[in-house]
N, C-alpha and C. Protein backbone atom coordinates (compact mmCIF):
# COMPACT_ATOMS: atom_id res chain seq x y z
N UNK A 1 55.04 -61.14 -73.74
CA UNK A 1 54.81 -62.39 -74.44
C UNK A 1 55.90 -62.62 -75.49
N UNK A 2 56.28 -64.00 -75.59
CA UNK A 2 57.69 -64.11 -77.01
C UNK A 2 56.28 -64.94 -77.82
N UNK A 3 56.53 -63.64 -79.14
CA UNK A 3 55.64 -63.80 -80.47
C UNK A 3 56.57 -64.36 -81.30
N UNK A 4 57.73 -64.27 -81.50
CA UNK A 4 58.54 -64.71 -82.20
C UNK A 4 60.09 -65.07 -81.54
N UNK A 5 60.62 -66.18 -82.16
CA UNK A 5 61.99 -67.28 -81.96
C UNK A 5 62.47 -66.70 -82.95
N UNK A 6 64.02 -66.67 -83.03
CA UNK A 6 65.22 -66.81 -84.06
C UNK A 6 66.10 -67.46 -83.29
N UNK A 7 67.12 -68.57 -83.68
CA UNK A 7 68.15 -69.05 -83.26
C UNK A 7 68.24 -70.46 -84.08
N UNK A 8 69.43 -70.44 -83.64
CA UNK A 8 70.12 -72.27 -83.76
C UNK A 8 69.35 -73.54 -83.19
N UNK A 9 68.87 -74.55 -83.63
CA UNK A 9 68.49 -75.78 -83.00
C UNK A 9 69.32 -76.65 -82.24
N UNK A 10 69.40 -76.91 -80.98
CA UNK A 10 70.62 -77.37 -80.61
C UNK A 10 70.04 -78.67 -80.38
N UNK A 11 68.39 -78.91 -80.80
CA UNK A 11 68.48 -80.45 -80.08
C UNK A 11 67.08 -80.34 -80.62
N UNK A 12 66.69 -81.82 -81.33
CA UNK A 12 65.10 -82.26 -82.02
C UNK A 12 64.65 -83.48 -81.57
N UNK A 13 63.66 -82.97 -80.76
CA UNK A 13 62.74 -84.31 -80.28
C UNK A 13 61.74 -84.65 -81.43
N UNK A 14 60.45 -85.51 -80.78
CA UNK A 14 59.84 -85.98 -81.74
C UNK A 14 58.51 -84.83 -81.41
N UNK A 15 58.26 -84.05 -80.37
CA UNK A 15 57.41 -83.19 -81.01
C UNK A 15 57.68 -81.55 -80.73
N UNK A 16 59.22 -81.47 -80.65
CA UNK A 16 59.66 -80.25 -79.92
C UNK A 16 61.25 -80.27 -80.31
N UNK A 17 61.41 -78.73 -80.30
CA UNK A 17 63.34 -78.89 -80.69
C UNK A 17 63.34 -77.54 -79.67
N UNK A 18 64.76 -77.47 -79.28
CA UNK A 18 65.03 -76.66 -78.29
C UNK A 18 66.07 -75.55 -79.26
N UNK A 19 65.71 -74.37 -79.12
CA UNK A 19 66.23 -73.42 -80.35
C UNK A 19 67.29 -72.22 -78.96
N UNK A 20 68.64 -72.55 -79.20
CA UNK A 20 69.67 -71.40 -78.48
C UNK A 20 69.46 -70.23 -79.29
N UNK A 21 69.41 -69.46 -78.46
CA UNK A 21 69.42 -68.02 -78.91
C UNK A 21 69.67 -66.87 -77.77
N UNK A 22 70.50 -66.23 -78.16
CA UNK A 22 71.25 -65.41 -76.85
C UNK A 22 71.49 -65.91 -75.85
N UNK A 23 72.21 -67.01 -75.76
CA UNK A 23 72.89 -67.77 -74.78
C UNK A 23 71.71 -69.00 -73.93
N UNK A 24 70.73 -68.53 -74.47
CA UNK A 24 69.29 -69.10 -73.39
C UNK A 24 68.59 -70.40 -74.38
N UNK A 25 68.31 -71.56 -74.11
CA UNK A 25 67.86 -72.29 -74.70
C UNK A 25 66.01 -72.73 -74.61
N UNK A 26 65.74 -72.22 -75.81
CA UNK A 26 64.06 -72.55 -75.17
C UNK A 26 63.21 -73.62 -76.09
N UNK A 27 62.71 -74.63 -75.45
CA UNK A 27 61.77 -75.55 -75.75
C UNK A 27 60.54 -75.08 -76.44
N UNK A 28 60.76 -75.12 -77.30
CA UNK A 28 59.17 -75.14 -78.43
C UNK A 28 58.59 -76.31 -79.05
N UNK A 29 57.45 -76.51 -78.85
CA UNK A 29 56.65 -77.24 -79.66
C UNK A 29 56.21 -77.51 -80.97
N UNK A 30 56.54 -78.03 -81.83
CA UNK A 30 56.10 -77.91 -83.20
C UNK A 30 55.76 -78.76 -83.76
N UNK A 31 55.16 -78.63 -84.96
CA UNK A 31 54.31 -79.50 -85.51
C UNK A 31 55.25 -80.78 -86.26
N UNK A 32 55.09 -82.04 -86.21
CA UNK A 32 55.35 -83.36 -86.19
C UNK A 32 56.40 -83.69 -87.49
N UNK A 33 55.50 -82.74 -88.63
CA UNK A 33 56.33 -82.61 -89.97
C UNK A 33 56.75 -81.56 -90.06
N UNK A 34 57.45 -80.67 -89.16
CA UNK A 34 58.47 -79.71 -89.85
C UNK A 34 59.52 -79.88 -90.65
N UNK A 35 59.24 -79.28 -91.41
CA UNK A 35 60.50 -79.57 -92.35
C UNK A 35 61.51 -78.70 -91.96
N UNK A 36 63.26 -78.76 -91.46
CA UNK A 36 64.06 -78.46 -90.61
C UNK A 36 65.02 -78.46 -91.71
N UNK A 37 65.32 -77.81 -92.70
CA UNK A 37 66.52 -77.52 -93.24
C UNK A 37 67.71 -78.00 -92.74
N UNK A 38 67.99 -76.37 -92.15
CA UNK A 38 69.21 -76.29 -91.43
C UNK A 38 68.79 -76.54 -89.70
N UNK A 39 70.39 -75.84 -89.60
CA UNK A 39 69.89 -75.75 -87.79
C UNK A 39 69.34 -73.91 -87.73
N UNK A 40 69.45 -73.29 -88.63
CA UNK A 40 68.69 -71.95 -87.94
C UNK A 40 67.36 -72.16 -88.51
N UNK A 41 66.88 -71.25 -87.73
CA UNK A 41 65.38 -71.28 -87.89
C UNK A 41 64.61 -69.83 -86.99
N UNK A 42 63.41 -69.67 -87.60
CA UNK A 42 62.78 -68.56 -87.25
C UNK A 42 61.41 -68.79 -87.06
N UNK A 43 60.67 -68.79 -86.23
CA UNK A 43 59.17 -69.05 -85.83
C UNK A 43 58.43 -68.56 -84.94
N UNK A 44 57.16 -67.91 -85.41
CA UNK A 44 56.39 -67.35 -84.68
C UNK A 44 55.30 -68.20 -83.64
N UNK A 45 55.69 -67.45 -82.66
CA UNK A 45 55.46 -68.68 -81.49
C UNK A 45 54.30 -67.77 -80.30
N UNK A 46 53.44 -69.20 -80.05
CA UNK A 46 52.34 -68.68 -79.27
C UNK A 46 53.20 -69.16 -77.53
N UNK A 47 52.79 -68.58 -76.42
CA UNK A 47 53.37 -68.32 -75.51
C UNK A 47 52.13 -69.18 -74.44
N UNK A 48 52.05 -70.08 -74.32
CA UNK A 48 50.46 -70.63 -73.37
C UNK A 48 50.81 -70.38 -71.46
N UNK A 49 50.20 -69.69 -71.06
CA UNK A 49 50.46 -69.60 -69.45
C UNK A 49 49.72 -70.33 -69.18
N UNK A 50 50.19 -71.62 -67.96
CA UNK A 50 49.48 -71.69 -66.75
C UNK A 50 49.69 -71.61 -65.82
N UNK A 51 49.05 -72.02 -64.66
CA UNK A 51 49.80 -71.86 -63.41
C UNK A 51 51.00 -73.00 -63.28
N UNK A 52 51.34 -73.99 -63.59
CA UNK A 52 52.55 -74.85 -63.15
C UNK A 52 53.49 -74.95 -64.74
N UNK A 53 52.89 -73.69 -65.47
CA UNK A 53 54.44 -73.96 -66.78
C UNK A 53 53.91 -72.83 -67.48
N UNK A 54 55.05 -72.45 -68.47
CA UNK A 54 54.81 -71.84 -69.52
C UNK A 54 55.63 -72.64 -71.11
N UNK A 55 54.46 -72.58 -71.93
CA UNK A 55 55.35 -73.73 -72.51
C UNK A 55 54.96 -72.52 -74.38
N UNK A 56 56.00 -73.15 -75.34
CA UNK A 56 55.69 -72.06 -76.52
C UNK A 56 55.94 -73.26 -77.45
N UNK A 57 54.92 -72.65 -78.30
CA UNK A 57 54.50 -73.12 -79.39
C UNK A 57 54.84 -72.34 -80.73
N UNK A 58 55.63 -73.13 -81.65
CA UNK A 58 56.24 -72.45 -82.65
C UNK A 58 55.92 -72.86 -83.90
N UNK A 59 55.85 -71.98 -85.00
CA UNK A 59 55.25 -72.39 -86.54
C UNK A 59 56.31 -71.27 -87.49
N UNK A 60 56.01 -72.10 -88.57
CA UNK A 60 57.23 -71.07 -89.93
C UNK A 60 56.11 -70.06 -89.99
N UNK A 61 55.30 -69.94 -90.44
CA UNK A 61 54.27 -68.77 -90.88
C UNK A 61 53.22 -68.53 -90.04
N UNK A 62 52.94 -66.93 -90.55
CA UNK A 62 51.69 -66.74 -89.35
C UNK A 62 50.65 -67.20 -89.69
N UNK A 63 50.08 -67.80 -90.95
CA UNK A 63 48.75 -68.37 -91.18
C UNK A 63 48.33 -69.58 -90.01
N UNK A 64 49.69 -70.10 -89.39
CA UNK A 64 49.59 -71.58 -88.96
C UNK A 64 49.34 -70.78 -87.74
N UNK A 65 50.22 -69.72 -87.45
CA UNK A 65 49.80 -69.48 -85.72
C UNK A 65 47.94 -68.95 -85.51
N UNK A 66 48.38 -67.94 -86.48
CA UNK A 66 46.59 -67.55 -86.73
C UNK A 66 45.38 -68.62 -86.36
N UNK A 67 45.62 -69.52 -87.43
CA UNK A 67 44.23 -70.63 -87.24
C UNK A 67 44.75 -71.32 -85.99
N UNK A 68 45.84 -71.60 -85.04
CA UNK A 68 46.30 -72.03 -84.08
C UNK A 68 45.65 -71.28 -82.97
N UNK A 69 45.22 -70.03 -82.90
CA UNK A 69 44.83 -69.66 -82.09
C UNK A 69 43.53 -69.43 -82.10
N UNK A 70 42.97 -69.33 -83.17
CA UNK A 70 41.21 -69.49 -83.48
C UNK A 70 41.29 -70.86 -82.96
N UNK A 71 41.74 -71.77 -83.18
CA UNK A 71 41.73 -73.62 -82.58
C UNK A 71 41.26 -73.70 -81.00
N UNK A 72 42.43 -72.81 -80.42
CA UNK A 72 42.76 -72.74 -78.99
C UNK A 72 41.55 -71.63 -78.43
N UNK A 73 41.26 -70.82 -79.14
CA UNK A 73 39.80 -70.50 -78.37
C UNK A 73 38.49 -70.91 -78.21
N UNK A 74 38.16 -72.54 -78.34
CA UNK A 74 37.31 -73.05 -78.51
C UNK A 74 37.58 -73.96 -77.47
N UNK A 75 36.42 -74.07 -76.14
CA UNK A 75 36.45 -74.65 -75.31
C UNK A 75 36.60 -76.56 -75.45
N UNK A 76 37.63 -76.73 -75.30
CA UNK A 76 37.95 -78.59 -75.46
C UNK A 76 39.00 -78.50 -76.19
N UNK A 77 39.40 -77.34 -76.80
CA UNK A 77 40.80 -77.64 -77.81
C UNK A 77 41.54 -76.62 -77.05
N UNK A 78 42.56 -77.76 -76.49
CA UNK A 78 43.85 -77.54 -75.87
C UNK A 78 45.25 -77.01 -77.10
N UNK A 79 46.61 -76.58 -76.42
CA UNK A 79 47.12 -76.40 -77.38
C UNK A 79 47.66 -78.01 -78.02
N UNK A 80 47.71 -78.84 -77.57
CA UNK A 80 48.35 -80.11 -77.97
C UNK A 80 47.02 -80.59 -78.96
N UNK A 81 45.73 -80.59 -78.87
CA UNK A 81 45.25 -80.80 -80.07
C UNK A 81 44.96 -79.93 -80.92
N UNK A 82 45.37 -78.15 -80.83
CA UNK A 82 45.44 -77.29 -81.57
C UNK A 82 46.64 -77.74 -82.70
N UNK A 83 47.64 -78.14 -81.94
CA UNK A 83 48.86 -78.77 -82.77
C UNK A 83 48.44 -80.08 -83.67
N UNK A 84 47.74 -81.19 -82.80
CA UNK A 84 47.27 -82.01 -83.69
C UNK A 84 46.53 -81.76 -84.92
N UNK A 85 45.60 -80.95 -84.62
CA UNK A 85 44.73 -80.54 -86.24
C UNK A 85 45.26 -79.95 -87.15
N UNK A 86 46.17 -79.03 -87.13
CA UNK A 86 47.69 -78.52 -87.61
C UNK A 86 48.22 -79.32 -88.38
N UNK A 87 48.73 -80.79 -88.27
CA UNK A 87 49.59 -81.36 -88.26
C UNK A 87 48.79 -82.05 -89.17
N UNK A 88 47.52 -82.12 -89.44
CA UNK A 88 46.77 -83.09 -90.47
C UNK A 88 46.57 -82.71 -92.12
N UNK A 89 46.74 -81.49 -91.83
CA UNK A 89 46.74 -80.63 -93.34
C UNK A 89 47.35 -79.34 -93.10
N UNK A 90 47.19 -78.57 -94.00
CA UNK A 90 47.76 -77.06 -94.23
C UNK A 90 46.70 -76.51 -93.97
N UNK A 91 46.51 -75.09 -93.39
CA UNK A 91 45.72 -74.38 -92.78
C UNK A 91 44.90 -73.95 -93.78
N UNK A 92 44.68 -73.94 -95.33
CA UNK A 92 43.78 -73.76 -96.10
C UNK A 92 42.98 -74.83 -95.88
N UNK A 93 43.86 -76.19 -95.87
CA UNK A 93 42.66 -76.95 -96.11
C UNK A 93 41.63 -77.24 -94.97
N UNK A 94 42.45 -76.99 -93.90
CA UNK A 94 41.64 -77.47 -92.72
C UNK A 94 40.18 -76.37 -92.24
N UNK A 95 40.46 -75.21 -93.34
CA UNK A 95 39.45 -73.94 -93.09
C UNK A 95 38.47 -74.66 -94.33
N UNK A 96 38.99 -75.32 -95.05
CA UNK A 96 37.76 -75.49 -96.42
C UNK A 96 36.86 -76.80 -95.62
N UNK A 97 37.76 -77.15 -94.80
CA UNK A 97 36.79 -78.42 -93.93
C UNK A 97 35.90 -77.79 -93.05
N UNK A 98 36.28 -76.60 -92.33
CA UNK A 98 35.42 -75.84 -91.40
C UNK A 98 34.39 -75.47 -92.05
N UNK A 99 34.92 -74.58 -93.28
CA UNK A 99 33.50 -73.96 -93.88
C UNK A 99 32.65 -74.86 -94.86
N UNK A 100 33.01 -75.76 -94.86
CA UNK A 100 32.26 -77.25 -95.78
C UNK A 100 31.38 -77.83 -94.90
N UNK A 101 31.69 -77.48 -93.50
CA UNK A 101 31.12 -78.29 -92.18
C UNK A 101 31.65 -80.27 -92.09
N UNK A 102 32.89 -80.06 -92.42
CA UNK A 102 33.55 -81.71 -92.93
C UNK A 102 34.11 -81.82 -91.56
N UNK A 103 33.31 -82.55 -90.60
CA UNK A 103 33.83 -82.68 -89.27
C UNK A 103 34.99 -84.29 -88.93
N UNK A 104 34.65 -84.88 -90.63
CA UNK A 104 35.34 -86.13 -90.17
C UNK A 104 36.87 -85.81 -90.26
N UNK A 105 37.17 -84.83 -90.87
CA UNK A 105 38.53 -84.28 -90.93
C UNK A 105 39.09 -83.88 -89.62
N UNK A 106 38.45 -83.04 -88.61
CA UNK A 106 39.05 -82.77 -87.32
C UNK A 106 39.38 -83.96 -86.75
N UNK A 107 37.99 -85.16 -86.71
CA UNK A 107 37.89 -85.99 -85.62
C UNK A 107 38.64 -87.29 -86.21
N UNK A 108 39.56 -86.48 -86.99
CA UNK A 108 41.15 -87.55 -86.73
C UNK A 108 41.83 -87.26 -85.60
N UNK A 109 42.02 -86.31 -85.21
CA UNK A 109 42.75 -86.18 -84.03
C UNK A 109 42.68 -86.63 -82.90
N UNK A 110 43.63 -87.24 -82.34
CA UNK A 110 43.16 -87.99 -80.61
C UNK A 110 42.27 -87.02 -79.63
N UNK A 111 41.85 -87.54 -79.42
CA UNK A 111 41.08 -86.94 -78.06
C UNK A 111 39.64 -85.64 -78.75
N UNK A 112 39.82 -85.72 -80.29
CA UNK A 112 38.65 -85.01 -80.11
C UNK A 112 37.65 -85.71 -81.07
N UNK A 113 36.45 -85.96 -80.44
CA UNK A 113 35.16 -86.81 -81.13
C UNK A 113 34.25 -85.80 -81.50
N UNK A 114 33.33 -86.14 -82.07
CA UNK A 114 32.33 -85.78 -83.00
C UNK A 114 31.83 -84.33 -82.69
N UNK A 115 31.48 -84.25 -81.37
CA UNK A 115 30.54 -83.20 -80.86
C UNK A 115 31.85 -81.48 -80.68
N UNK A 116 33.10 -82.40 -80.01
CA UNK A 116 34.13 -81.16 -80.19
C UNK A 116 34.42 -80.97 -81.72
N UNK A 117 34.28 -81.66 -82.75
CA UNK A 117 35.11 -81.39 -84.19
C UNK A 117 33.69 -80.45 -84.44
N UNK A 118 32.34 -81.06 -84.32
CA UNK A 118 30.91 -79.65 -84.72
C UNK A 118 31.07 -78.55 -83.64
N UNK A 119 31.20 -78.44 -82.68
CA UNK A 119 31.73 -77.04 -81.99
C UNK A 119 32.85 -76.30 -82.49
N UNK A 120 33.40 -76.89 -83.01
CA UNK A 120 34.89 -76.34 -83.95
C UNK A 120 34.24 -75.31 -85.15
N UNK A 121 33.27 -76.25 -85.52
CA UNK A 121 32.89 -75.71 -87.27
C UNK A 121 31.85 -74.75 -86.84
N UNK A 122 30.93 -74.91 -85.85
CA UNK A 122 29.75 -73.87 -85.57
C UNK A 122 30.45 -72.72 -85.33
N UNK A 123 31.81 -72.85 -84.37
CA UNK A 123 32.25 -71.64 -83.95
C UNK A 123 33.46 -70.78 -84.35
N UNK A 124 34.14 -71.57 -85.44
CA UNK A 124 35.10 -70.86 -86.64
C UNK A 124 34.17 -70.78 -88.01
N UNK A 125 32.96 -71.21 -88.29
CA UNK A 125 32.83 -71.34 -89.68
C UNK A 125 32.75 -69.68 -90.14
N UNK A 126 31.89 -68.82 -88.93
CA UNK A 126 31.83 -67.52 -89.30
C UNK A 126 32.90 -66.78 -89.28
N UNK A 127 34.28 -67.07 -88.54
CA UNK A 127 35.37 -66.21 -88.57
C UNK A 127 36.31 -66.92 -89.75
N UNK A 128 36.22 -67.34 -90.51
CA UNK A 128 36.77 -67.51 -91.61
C UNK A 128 36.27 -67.13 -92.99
N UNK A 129 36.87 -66.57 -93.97
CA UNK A 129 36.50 -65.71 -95.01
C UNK A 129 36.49 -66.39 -96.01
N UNK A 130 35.52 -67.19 -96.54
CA UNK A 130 35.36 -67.78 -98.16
C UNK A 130 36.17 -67.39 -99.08
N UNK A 131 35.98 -66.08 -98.88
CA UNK A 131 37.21 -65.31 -100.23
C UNK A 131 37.99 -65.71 -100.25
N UNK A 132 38.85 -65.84 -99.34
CA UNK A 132 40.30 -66.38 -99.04
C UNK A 132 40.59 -67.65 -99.58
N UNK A 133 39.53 -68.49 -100.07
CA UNK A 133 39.93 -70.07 -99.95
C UNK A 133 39.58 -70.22 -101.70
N UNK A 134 39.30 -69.61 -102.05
CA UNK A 134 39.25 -70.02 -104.04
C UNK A 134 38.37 -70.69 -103.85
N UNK A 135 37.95 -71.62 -104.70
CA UNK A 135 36.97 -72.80 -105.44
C UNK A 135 37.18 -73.85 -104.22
N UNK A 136 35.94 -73.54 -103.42
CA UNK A 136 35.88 -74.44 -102.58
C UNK A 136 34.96 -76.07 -103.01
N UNK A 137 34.85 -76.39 -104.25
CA UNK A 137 34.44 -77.54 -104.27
C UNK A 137 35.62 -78.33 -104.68
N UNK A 138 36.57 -77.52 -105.67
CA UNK A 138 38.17 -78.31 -106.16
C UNK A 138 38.51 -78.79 -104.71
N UNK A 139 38.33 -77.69 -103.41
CA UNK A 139 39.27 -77.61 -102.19
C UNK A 139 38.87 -78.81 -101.66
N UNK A 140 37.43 -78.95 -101.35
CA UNK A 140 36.49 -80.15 -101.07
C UNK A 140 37.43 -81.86 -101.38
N UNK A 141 37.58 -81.69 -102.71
CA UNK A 141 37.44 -82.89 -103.28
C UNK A 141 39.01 -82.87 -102.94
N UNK A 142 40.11 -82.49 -103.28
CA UNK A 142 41.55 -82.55 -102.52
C UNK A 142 41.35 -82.81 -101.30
N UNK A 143 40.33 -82.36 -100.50
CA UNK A 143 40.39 -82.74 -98.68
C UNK A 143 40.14 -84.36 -98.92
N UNK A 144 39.18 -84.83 -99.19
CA UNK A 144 38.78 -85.87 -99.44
C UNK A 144 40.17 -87.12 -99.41
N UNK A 145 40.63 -86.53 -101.09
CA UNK A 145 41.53 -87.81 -101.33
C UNK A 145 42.72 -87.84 -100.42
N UNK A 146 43.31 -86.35 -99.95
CA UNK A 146 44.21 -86.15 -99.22
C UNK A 146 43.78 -87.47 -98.03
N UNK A 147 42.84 -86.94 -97.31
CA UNK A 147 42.06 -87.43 -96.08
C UNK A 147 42.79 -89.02 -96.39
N UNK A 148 42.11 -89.58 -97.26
CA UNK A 148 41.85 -91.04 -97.76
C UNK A 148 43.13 -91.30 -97.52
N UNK A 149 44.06 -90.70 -98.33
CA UNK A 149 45.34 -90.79 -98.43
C UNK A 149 46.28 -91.25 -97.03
N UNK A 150 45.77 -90.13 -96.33
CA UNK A 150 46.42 -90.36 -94.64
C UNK A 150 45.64 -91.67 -94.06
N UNK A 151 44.59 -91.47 -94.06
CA UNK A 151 44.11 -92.86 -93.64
C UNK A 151 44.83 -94.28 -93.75
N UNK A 152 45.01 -94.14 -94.91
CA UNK A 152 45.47 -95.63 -95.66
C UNK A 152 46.60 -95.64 -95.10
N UNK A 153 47.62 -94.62 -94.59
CA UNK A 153 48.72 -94.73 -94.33
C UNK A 153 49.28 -95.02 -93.10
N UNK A 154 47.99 -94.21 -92.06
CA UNK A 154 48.01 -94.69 -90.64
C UNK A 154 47.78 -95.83 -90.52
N UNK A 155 46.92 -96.49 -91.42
CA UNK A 155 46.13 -97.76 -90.96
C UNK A 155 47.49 -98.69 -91.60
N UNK A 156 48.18 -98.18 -92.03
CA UNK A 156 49.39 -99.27 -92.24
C UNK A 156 50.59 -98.92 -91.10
N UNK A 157 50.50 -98.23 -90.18
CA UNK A 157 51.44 -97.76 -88.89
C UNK A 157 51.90 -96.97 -89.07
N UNK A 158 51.56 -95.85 -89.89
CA UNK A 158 52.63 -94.34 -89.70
C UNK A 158 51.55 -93.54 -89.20
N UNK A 159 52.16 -92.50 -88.41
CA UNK A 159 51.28 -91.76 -87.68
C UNK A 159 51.16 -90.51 -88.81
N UNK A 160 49.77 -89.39 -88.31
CA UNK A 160 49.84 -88.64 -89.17
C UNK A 160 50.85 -87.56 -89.87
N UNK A 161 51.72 -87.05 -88.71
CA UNK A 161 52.71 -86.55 -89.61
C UNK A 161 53.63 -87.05 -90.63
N UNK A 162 54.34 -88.53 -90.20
CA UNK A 162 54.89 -89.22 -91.32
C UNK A 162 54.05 -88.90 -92.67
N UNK A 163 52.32 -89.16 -92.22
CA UNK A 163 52.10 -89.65 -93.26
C UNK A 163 51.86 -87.73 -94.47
N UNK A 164 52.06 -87.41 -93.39
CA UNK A 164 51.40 -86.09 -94.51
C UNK A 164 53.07 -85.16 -94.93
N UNK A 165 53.83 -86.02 -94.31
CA UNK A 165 55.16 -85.39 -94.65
C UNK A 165 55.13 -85.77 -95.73
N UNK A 166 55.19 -87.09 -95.78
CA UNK A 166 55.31 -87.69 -97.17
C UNK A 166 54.32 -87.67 -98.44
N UNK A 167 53.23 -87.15 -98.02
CA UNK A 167 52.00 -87.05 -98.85
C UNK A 167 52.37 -85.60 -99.61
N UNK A 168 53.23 -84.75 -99.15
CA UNK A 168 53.55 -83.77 -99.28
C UNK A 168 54.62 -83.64 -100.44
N UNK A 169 55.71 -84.45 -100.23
CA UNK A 169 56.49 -84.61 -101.27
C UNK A 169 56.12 -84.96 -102.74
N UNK A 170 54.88 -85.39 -103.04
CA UNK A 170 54.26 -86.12 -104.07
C UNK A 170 53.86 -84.95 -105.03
N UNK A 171 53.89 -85.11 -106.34
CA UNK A 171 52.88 -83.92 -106.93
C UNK A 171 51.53 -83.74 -106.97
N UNK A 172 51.22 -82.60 -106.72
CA UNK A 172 49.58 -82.55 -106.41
C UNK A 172 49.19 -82.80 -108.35
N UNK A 173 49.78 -83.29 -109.15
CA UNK A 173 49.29 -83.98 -110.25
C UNK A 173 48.34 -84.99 -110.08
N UNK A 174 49.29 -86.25 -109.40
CA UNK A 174 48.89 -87.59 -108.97
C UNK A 174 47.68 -87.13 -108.44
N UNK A 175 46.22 -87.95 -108.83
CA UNK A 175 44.66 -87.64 -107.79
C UNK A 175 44.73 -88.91 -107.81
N UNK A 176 44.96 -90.15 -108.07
CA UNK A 176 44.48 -91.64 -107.59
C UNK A 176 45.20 -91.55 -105.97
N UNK A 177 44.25 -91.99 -105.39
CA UNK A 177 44.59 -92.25 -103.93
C UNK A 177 45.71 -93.55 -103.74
N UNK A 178 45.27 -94.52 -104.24
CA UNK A 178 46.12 -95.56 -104.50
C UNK A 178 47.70 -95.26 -104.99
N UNK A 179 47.47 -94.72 -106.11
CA UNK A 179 48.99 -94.27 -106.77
C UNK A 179 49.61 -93.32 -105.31
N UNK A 180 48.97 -92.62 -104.93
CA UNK A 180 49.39 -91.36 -103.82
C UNK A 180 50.14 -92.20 -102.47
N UNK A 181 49.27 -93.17 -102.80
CA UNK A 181 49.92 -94.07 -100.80
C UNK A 181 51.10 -94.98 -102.17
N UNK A 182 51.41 -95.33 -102.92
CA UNK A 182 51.93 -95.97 -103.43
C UNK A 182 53.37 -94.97 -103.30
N UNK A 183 53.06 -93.99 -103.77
CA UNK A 183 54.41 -92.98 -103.80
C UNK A 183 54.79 -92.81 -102.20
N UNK A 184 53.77 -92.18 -101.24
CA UNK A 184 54.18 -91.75 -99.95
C UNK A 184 55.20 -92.79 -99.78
N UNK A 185 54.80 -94.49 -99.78
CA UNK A 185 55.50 -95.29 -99.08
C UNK A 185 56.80 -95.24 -99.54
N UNK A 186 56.86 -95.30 -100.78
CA UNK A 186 58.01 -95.46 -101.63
C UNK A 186 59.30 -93.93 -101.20
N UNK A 187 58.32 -92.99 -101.17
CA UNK A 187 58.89 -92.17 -100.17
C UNK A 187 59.70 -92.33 -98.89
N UNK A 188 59.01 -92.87 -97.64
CA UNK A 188 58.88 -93.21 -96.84
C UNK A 188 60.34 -93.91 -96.66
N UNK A 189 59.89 -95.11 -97.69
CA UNK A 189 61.31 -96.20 -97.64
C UNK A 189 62.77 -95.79 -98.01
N UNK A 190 62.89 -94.16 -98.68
CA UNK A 190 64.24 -93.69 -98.75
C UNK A 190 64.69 -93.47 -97.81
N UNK A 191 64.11 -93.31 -96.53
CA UNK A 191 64.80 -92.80 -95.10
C UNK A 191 65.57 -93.85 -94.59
């Protein structure tokens, strides 16, 4: 199995960059807002077999592959919406939604509705460790405005990674939701 990529980016799509390394060029998948420095790069990458491909999936840290693969063992979550739920927050927060039982947070993602986002939470809430997550009511109330935040932003035409790229750049000072989509955009519009 390749657990881990190192190499050069020789080429960035919109949900995949193809990374040379020892002469061989391989297609990985990654999440929507990577942030891409340079052209090297290093990522620990899940390897998915089927019978007509093998395709790899790559992340900067192992926390992302970790909950990536707790995602992917839950019958209805494929790796492409393992990537989608990924792509909506940072892997703390998306565990403080699991263990909160906050299903409206998954069922942003295409293709998964109500009944797959509560099979998600029934069947990660026990493999995830409270300890790990601090003050889960602060965590709560950040999911929330974050949430709000992306919302407002899709619903004005950016998809979720734009919008959490940019939600990202902001200081987690700012809590008005309003002020927050006010900055993303303003963000947004330097590109």
């Amino acid at each position: 199995m390749i657990s881990y990529i190192e190499g050069k980016i020789i080429f960035r799509g919109e949900k995949f960059i193809i990374i040379k390394t020892g002469g061989i060029g391989f297609k990985v998948f990654v999440l929507p807002d990577l942030n891409l420095e340079n052209d090297e790069i290093k990522l620990f990458t899940y390897l998915n077999v089927k019978e007509d491909a093998l395709t790899l999936y790559g992340f900067l840290n192992y926390k992302e592959l970790e909950l990536f693969e707790l995602l992917i063992s839950i019958s209805g979550i494929g790796p492409k919406a393992g990537l989608g739920i990924l792509s909506l927050a940072d892997t703390e927060t998306i565990k403080v939604a699991i263990v909160k039982n906050d299903a409206s947070v998954l069922t942003r993602v295409s293709g998964i509705g109500k009944k797959t986002a509560e099979r998600v939470i029934l069947e990660l809430k026990n493999k995830i460790l409270i300890s790990d997550l601090g003050d889960l009511e602060d965590k709560s109330k950040e999911i929330n405005e974050h949430s709000d935040a992306i919302d407002a932003l899709i619903s004005l035409g950016y998809n979720a990674g734009e919008a959490k790229n940019a939600l990202s750049k902001i200081s987690p000072e700012v809590k008005d939701v309003g002020e927050r989509v006010r900055m993303a955009l303003k963000e947004m519009g330097k590109k």
